[in-house]
Protein backbone atom coordinates (compact mmCIF):
# COMPACT_ATOMS: atom_id res chain seq x y z
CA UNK A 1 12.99 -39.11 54.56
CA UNK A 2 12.40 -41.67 57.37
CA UNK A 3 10.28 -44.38 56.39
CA UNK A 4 7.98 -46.04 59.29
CA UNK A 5 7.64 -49.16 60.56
CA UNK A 6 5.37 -51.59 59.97
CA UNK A 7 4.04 -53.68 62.62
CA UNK A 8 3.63 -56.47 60.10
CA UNK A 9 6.18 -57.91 57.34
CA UNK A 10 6.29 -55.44 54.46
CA UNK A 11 3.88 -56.82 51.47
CA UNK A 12 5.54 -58.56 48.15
CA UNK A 13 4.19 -57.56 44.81
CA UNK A 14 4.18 -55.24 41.96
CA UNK A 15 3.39 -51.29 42.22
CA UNK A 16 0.00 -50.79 40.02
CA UNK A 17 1.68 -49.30 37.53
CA UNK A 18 3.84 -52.74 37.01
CA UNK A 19 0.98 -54.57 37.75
CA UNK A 20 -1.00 -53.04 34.88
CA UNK A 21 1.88 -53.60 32.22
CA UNK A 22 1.60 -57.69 33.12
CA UNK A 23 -1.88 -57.38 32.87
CA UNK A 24 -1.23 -55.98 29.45
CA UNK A 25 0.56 -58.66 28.25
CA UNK A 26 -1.36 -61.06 29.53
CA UNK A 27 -4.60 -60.26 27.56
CA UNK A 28 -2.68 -59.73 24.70
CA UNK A 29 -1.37 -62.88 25.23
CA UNK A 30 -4.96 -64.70 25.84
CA UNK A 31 -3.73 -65.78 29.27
CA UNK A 32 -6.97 -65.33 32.18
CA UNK A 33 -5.14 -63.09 34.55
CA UNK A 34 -6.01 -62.88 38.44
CA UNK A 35 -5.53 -59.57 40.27
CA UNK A 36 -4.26 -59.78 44.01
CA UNK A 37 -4.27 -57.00 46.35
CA UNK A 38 -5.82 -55.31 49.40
CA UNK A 39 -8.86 -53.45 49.02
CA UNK A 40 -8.51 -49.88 47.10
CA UNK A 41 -5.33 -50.63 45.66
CA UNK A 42 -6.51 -49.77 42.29
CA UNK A 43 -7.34 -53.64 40.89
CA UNK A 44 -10.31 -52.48 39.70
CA UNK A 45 -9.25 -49.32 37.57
CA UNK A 46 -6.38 -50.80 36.35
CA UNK A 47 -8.73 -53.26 34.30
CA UNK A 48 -11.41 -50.57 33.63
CA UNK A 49 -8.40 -48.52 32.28
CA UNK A 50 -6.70 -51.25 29.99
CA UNK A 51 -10.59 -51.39 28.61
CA UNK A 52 -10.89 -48.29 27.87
CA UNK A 53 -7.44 -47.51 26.07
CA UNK A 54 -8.01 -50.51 23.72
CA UNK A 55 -11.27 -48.84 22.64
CA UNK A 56 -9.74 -45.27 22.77
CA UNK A 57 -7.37 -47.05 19.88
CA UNK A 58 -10.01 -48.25 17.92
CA UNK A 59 -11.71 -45.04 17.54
CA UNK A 60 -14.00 -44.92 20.88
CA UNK A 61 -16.31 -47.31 19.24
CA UNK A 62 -18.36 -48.79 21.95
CA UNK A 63 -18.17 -52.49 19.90
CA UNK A 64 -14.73 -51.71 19.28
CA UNK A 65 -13.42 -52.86 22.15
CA UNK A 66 -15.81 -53.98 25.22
CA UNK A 67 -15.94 -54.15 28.69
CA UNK A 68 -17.86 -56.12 31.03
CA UNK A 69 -17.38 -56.24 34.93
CA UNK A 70 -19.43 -58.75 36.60
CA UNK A 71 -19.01 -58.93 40.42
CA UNK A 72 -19.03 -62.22 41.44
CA UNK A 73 -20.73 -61.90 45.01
CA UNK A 74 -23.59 -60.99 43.21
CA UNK A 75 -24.21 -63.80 41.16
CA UNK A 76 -25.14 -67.21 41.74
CA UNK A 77 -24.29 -70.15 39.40
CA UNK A 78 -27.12 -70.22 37.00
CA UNK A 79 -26.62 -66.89 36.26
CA UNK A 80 -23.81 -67.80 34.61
CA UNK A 81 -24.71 -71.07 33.35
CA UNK A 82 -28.28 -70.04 31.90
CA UNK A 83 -31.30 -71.35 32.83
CA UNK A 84 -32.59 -74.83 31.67
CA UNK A 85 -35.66 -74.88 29.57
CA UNK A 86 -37.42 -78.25 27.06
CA UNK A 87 -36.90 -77.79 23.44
CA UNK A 88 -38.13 -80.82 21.18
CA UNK A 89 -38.44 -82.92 24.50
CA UNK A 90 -35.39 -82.09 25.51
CA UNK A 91 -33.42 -79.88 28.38
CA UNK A 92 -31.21 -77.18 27.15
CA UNK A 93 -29.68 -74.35 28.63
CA UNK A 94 -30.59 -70.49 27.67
CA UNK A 95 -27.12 -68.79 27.20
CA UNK A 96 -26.97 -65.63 30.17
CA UNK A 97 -27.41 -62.87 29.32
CA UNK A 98 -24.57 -61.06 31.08
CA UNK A 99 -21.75 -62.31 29.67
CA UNK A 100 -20.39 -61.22 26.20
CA UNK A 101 -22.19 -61.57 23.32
CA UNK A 102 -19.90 -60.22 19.59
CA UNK A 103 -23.18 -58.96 18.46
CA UNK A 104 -24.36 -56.70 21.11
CA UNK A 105 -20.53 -56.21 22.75
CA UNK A 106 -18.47 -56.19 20.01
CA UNK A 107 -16.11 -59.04 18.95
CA UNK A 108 -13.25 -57.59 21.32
CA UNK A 109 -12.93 -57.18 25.00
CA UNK A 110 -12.12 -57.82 28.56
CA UNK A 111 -14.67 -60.00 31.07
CA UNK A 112 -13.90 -59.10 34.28
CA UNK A 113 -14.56 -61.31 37.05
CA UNK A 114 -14.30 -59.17 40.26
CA UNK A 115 -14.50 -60.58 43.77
CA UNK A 116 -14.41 -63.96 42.43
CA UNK A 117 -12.76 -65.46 45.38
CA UNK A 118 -15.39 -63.78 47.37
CA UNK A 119 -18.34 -65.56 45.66
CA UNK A 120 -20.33 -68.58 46.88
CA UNK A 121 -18.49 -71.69 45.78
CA UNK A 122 -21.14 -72.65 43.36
CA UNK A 123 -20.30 -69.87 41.31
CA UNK A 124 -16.96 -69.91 41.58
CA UNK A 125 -17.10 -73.24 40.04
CA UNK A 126 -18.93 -72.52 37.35
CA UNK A 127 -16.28 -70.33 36.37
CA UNK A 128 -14.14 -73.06 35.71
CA UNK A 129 -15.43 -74.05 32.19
CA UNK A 130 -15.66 -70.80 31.56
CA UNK A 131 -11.64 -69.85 32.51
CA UNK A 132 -10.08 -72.94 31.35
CA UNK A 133 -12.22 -73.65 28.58
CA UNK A 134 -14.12 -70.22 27.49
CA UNK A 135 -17.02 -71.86 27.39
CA UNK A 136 -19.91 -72.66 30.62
CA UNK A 137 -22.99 -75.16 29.25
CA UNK A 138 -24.22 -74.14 25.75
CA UNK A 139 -22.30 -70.53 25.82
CA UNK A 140 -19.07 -70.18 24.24
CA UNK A 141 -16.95 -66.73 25.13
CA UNK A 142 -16.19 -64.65 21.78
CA UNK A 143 -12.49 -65.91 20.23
CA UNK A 144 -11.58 -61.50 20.76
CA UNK A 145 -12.69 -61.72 24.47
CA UNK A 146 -10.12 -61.78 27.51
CA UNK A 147 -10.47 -63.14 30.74
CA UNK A 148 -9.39 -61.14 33.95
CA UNK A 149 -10.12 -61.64 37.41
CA UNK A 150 -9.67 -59.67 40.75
CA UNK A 151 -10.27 -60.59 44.67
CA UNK A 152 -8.89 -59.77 47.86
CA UNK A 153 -6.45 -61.77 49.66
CA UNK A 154 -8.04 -63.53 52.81
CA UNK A 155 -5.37 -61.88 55.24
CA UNK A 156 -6.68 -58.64 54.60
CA UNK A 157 -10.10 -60.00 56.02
CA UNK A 158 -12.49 -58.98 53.12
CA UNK A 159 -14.80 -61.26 53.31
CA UNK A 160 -12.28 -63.18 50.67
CA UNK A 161 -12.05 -67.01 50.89
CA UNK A 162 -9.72 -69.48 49.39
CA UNK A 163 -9.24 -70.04 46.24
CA UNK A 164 -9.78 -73.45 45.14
CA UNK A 165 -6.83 -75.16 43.64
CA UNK A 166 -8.11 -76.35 40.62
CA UNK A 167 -9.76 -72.64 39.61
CA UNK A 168 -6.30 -71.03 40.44
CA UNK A 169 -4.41 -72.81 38.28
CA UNK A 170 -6.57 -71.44 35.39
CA UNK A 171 -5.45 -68.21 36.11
CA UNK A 172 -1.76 -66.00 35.68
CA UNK A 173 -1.36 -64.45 39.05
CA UNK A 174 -0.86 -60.63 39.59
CA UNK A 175 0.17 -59.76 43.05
CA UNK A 176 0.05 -56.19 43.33
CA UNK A 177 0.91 -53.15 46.47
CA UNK A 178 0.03 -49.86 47.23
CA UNK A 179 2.76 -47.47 45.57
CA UNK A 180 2.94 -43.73 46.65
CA UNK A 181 4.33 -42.71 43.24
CA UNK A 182 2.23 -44.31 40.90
CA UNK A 183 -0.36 -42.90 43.26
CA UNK A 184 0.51 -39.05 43.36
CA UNK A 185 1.28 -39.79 39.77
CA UNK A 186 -1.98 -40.45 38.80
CA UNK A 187 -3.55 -38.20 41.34
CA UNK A 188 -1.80 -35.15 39.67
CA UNK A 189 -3.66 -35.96 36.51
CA UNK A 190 -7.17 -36.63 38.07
CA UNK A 191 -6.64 -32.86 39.88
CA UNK A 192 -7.07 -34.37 43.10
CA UNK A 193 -6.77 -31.81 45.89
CA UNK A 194 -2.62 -30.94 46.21
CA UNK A 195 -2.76 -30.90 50.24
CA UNK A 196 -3.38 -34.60 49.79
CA UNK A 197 -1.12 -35.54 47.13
CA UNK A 198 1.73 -33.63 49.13
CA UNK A 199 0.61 -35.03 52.86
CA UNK A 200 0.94 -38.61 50.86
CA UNK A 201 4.72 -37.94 50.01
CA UNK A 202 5.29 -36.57 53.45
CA UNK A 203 3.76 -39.45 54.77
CA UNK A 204 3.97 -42.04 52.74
CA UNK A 205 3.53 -45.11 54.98
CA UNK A 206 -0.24 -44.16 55.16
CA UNK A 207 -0.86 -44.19 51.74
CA UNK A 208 -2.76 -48.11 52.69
CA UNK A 209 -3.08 -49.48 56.34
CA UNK A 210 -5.18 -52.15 57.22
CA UNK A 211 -7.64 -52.69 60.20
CA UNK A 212 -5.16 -54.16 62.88
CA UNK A 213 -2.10 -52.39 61.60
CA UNK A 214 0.36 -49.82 63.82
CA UNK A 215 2.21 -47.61 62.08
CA UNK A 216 5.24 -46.16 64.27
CA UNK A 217 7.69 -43.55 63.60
CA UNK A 218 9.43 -42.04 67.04
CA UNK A 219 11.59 -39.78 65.00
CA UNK A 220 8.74 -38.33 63.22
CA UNK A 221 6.51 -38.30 66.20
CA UNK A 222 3.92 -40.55 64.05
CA UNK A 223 2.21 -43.54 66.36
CA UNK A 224 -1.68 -44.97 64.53
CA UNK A 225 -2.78 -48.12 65.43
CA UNK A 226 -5.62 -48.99 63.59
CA UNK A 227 -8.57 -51.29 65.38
CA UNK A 228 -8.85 -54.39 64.23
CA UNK A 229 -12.59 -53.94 63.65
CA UNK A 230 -12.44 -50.54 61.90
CA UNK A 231 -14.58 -49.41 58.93
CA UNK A 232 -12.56 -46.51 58.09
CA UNK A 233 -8.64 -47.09 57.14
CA UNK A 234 -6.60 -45.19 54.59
CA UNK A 235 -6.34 -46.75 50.90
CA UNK A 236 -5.48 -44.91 48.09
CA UNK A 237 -9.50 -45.81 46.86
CA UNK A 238 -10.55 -43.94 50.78
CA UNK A 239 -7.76 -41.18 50.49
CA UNK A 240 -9.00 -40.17 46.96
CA UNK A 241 -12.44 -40.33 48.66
CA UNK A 242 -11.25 -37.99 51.12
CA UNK A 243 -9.08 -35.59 49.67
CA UNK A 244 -12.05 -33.06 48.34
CA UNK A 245 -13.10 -32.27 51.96
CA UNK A 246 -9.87 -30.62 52.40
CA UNK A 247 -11.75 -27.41 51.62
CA UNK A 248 -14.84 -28.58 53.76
CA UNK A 249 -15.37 -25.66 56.69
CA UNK A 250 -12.40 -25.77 59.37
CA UNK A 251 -15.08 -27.11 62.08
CA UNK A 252 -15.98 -30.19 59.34
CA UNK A 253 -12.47 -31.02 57.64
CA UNK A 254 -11.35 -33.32 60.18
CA UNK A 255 -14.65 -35.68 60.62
CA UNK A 256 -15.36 -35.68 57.42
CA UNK A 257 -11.45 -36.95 56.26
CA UNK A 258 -11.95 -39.39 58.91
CA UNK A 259 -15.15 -40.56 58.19
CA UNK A 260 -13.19 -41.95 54.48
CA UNK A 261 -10.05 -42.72 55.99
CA UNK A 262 -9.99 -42.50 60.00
CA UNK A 263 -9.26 -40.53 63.34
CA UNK A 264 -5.75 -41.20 63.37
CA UNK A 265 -4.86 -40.05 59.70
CA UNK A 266 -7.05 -37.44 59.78
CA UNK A 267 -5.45 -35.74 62.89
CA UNK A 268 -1.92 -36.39 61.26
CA UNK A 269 -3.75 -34.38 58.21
CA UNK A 270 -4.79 -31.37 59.95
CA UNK A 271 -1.54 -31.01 61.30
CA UNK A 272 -0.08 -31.23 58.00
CA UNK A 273 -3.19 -28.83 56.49
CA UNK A 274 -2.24 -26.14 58.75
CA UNK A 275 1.48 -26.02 57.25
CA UNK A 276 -0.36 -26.11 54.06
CA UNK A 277 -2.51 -22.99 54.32
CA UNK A 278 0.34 -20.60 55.83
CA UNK A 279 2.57 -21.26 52.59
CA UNK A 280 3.01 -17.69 50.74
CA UNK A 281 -0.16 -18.09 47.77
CA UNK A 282 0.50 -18.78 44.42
CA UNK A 283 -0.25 -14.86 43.70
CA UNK A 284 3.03 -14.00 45.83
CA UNK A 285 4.69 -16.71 44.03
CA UNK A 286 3.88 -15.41 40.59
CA UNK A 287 4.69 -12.01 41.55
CA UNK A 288 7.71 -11.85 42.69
CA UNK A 289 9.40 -15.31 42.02
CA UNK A 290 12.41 -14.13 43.46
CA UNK A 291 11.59 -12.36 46.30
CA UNK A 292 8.60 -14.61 48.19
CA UNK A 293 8.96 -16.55 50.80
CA UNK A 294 10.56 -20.09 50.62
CA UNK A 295 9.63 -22.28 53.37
CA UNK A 296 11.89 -25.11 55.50
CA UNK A 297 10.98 -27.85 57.06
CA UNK A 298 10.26 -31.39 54.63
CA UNK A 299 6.24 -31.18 55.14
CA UNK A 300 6.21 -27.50 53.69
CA UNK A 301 8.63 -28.24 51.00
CA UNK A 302 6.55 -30.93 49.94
CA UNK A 303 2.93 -28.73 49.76
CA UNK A 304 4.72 -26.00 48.20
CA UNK A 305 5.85 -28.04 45.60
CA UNK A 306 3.12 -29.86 45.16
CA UNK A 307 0.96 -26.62 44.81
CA UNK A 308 3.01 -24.64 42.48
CA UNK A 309 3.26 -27.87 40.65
CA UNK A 310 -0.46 -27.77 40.30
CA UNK A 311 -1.13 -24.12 39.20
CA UNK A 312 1.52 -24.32 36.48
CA UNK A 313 0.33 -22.88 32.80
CA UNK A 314 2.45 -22.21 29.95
CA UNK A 315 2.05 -18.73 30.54
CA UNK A 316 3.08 -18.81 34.34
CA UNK A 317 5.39 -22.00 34.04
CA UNK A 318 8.48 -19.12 33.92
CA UNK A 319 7.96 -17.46 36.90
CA UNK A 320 6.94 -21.23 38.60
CA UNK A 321 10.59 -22.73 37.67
CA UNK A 322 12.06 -19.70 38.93
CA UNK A 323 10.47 -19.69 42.01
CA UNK A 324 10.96 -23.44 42.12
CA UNK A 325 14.82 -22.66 41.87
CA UNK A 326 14.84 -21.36 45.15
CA UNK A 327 13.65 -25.16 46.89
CA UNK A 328 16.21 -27.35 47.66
CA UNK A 329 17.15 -29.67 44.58
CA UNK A 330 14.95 -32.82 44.90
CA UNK A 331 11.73 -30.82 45.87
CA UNK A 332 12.66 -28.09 42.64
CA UNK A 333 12.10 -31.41 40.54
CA UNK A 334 9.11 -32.70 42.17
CA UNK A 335 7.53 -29.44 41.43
CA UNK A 336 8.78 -29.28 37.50
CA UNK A 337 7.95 -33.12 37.19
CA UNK A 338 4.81 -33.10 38.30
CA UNK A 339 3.69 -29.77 36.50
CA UNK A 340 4.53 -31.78 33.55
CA UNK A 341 2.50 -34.84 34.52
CA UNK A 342 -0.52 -32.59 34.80
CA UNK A 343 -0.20 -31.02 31.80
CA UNK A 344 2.14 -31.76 28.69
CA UNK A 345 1.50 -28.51 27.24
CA UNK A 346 4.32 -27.25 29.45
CA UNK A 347 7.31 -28.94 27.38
CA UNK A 348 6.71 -26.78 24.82
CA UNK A 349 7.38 -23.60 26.95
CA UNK A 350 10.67 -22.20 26.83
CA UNK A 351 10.93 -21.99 30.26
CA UNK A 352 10.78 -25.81 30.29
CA UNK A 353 13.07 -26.03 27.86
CA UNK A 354 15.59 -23.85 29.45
CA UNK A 355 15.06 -25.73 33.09
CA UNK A 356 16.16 -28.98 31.52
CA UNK A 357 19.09 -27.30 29.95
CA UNK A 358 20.16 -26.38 33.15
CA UNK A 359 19.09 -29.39 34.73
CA UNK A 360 20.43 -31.95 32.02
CA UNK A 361 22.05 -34.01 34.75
CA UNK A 362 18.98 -35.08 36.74
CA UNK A 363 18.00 -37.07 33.48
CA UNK A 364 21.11 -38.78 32.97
């Protein structure tokens, strides 16, 4: 697989799914942890998601383990600080409402702090008490509750400014990338549409490109150069987006792909979509595993996988692996791999269990 060429250096950081384990043993560890990335990377979820397995733990208990996600651009300073009001003669401050409180949250949880380098610089400072000392005027933060923070990195021109010294070295830093596998990986599981999952490993160097960016590829015949000023540019937030209108009427699919991710990726889709749709269906498949057509060519061995890999049951996984048999080796385990990821059921088929037999090297 060639890989294309970015016209600037490649990014440094840690896949999501990395990304996510430090961020796990950060809160664990009480340590305020700050999220770097481009937009749609998946910041966001991965935060959302640590939330939501803690709870999941505890027995789904909504004050088991809480979440809050306040985004910072929305905020100014005395919404976090409270609002000053005379009590015996004297000025005190009213704690805010919106940040945790053990009663009405639970004891446990997660404040997250999104866009905080994108707020005004009031309120980022304001967040300094809060970060270094877990407390901001008269509130104090619950001893269970964790401190994370996200933004946008100001070369990716998101409206993200520079972090002040003194508030960055409150936090652990998180630098995190676009990653096509933790990507499909997750998009196998959340059923998104397999044309896009399978374009995405065909083309992986447009999982994320930013306003400004060429991607070129003379080998592959792939040339996109994105405008600087551009609204619409492929992230795997956009793509996700996106990848229902796949099915949208033949006349629509195109504009409406581009209107998530842009003209240039969605062309290089339809192209791709086309290869898709004249694959032998997953009725041909199932009946005669043997017999039905295999296809050549990397982007049809990729959507044939991908979509055998996504109509697998334990009643059909069989005739799937059989079928998948007949691909060349590395696409015959994307296809079992991903069935797998999708559902779990399947490794207690005998079919699976006979693949891996037979297949006991790819593990090793």
């Amino acid at each position: 697989m060639t890989i294309a060429t970015v016209s600037a250096a490649a990014d440094k950081g840690h896949t999501i799914a990395k990304a996510a384990r430090l961020l796990k043993h950060y809160v664990y560890g009480n340590t305020p942890a700050m999220l770097w990335g481009p937009p749609g990377v998946g910041k966001s979820d991965i935060v959302a998601q640590l939330a939501a397995a803690e709870r999941q733990a505890r027995g789904n208990d909504e004050k088991a383990y809480g979440f809050i996600d306040q985004r910072l651009t929305t905020l100014e300073s005395v919404d976090l600080r409270g609002l000053p009001f005379i009590h015996d003669g004297k000025a005190v401050w009213a704690n805010p409402d919106i940040l945790p409180n053990a009663d009405r949250d639970g004891k446990e949880g997660i404040l997250f702090l999104d866009e905080i380098n994108a707020a005004p610089a009031s309120t980022q400072a304001a967040c300094y008490q809060l970060i270094l000392n877990r407390r901001v005027g008269d509130y104090r933060l619950p001893q269970g509750w964790r401190i994370v923070a996200a933004g946008n990195r100001q070369k990716d021109r998101a409206s993200a400014n520079k972090m002040p010294s003194a508030l960055g070295n409150r936090f652990a830093h998180i630098h995190c990338v676009a990653d096509v596998e933790t990507w499909c990986n997750w998009a196998i599981s959340a059923a998104v549409h397999p044309a896009m999952i399978a374009f995405i490993r065909f083309r992986p160097q447009l999982l994320h490109v930013m306003p400004g960016a060429t991607i070129s590829d003379p080998k592959e015949g792939l040339e996109i150069a994105l405008p600087a000023d551009t609204l619409e540019f492929p992230t795997p937030r956009s793509i996700t987006e996106a990848a229902p209108y796949a099915d949208a009427p033949d006349e629509d699919r195109t504009d409406l792909i581009a209107g998530n991710v842009g003209k240039g990726f969605a062309t290089e889709f339809a192209g791709f979509f086309r290869t898709f749709t004249e694959l032998p269906s997953i009725a041909q498949i199932l009946a005669d595993p043997n017999g039905a057509k295999v296809p050549t060519g990397p982007g049809a061995l990729f959507a044939v996988s991908a979509a055998i890999a996504r109509k697998a049951t334990p009643v059909n996984y069989g005739a799937i692996l059989t079928y998948a048999q007949r691909l060349p080796k590395s696409y015959e385990v994307l296809a079992a791999v991903d069935a797998q990821n999708r559902d779990k059921t399947l490794a207690e088929t005998g079919a699976w269990v006979s693949w891996c037999g037979a297949n006991a090297g790819v593990f090793a």
